[in-house]
Protein backbone atom coordinates (compact mmCIF):
# COMPACT_ATOMS: atom_id res chain seq x y z
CA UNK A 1 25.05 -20.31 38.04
CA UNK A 2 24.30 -19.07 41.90
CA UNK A 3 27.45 -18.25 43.74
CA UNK A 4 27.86 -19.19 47.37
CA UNK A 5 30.66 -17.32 49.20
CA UNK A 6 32.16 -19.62 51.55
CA UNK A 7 34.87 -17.38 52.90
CA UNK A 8 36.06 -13.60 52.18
CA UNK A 9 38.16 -11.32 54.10
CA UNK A 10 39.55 -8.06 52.32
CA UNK A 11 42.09 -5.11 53.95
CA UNK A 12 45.22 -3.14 53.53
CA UNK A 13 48.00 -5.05 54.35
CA UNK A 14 51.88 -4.57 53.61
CA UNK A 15 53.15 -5.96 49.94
CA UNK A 16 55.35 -7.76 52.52
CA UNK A 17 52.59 -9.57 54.37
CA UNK A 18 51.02 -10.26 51.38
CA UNK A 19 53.41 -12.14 49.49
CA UNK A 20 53.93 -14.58 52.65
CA UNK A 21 49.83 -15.22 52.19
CA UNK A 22 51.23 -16.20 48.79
CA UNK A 23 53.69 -18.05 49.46
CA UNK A 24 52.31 -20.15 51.87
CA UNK A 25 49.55 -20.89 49.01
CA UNK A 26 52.34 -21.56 46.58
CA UNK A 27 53.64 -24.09 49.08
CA UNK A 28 50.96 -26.08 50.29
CA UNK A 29 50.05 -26.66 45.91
CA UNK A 30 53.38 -27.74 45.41
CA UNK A 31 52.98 -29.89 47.97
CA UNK A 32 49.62 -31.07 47.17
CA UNK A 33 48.70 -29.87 50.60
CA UNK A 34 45.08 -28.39 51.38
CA UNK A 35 44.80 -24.61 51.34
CA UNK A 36 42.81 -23.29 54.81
CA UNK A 37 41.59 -20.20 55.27
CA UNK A 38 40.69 -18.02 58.56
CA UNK A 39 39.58 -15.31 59.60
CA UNK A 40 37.75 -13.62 62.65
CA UNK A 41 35.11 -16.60 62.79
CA UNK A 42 35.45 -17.71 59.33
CA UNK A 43 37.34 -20.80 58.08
CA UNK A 44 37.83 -23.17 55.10
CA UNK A 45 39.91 -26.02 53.89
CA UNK A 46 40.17 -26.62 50.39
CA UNK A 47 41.78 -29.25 48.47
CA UNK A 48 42.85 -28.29 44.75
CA UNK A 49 42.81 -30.85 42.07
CA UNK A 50 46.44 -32.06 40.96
CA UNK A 51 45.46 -29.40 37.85
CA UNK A 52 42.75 -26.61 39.02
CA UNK A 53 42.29 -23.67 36.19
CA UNK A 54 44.45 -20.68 37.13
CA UNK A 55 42.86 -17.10 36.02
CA UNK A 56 44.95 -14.31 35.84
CA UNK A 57 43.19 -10.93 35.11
CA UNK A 58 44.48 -7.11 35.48
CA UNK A 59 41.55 -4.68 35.79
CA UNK A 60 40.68 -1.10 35.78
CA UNK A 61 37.39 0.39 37.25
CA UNK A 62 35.82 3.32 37.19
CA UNK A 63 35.45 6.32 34.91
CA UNK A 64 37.38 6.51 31.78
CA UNK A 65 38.95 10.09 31.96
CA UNK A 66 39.99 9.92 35.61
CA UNK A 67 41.66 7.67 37.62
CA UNK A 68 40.04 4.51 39.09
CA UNK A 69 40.68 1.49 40.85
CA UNK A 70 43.53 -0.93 39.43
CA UNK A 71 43.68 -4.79 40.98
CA UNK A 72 45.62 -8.30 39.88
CA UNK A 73 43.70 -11.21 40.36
CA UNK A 74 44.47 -14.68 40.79
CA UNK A 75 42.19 -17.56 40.90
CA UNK A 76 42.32 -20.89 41.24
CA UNK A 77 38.82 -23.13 39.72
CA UNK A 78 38.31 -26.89 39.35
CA UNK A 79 34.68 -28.72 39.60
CA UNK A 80 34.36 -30.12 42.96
CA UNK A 81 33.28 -33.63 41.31
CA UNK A 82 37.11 -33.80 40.18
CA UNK A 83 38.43 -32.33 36.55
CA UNK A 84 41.48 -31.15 35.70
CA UNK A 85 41.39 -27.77 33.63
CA UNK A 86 42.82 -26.90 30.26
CA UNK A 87 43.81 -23.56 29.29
CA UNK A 88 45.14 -21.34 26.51
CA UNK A 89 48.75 -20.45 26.11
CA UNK A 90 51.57 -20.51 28.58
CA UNK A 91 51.56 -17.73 31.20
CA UNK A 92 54.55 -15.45 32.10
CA UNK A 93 54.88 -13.21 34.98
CA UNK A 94 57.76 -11.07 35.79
């Protein structure tokens, strides 16, 4: 399936600032509140489903005997014709 980027933005920032950006996600889907993005001249609004999919994934790239690049990444799905996701087993994170 094609993938259409509607917004990305990516730099260093402080764990500090970061975890506000977070937050302020957290808050607005607690809420049930739309979730905009800017940056620069990009922008979008998007309204999660009462139950989007949430995809949690810790990666390693790069070679095998040397070090490489480590990321967490969360994401958030849902078909935009409605849907609630299902998923398998309960998530932890501490």
């Amino acid at each position: 399936m094609p993938e259409e980027v509607l917004f990305e933005t990516e730099r260093s920032q402080d764990r500090a600032d970061i975890a506000a950006y977070l937050r302020q996600v957290a808050d607005n889907l607690e809420a049930g509140e739309p979730i905009s993005l800017s940056a620069g001249d990009q922008s979008v609004t998007m309204e999660p489903p009462a139950r989007p999919t949430f995809e949690v994934k810790a990666e390693r790239e790069g070679p095998t005997d040397s070090p490489g690049e480590l990321s967490i990444e969360f994401e958030l799905e849902w078909d935009e014709d409605a849907g609630d996701g299902d998923g398998s087993g309960e998530l932890r994170i501490e």
